[in-house]
Protein backbone atom coordinates (compact mmCIF):
# COMPACT_ATOMS: atom_id res chain seq x y z
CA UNK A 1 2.03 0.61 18.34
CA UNK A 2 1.94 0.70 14.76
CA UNK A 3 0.91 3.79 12.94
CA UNK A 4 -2.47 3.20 10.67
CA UNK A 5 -2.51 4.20 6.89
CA UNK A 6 -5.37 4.42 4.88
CA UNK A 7 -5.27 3.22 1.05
CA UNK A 8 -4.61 6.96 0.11
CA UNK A 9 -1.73 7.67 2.40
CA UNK A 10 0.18 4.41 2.10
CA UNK A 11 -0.18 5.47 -1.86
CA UNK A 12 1.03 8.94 -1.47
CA UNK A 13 4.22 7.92 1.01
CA UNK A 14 4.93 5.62 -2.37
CA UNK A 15 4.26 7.82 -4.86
CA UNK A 16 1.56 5.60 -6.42
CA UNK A 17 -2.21 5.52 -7.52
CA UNK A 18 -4.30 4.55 -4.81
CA UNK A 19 -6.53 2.36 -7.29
CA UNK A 20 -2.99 0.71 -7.99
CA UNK A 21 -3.22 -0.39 -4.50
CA UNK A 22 -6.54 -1.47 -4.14
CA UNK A 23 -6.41 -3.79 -6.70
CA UNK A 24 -3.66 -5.26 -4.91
CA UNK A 25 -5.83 -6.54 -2.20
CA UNK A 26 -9.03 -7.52 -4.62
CA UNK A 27 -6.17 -9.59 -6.46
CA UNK A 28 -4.90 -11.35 -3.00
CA UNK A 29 -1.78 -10.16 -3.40
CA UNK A 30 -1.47 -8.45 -0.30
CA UNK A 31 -3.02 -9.42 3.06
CA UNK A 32 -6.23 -8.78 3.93
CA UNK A 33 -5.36 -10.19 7.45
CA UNK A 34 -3.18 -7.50 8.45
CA UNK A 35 -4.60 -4.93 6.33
CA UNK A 36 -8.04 -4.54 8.13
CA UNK A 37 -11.45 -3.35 6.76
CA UNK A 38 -12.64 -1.07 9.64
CA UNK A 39 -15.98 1.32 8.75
CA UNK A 40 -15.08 1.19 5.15
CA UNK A 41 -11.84 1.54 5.81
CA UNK A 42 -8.75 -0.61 5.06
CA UNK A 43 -6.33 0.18 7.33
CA UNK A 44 -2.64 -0.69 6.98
CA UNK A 45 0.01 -0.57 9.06
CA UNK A 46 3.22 1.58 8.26
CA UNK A 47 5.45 -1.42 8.36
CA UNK A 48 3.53 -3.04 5.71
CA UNK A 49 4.31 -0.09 3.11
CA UNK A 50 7.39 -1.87 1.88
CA UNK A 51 5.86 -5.01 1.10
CA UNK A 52 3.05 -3.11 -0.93
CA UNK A 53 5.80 -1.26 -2.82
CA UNK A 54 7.54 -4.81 -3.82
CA UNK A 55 4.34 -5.78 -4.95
CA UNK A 56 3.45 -2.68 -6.78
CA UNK A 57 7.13 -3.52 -8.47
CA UNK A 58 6.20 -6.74 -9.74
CA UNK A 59 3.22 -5.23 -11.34
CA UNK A 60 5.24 -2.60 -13.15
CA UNK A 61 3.61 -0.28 -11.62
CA UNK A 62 5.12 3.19 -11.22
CA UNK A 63 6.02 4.41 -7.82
CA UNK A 64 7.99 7.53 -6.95
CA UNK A 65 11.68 7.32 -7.20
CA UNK A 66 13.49 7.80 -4.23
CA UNK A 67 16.64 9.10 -4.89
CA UNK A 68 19.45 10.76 -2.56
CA UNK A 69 21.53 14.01 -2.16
């Protein structure tokens, strides 16, 4: 079973503003099908982080660079 972020922990795993994310979803640009509303709540799976960082890439918005050793 998947593990369930909320908008601030799929954020801080990427190194990005939470708002930056949000807006994702008010824009449609990430899906609101898979990504839940529970309580208040949008829940998103862990395997969905990467496609919210491509899409916070094609926004130019800045994530956290993940470098190596």
């Amino acid at each position: 079973m998947p593990r369930l972020l909320s908008v601030s922990e799929a954020a801080r795993l990427l190194g990005a503003r939470p708002k930056d994310v949000s807006d994702l979803f008010y824009r449609r640009e990430l899906r609101d099908d898979l990504c839940l509303i529970v309580a208040g709540r949008r829940l998103i799976p862990d395997g969905y982080v990467e496609t919210i960082a491509a899409a916070l890439r094609r926004r130019g918005r800045p994530l956290r660079q993940r470098g190596g050793a």
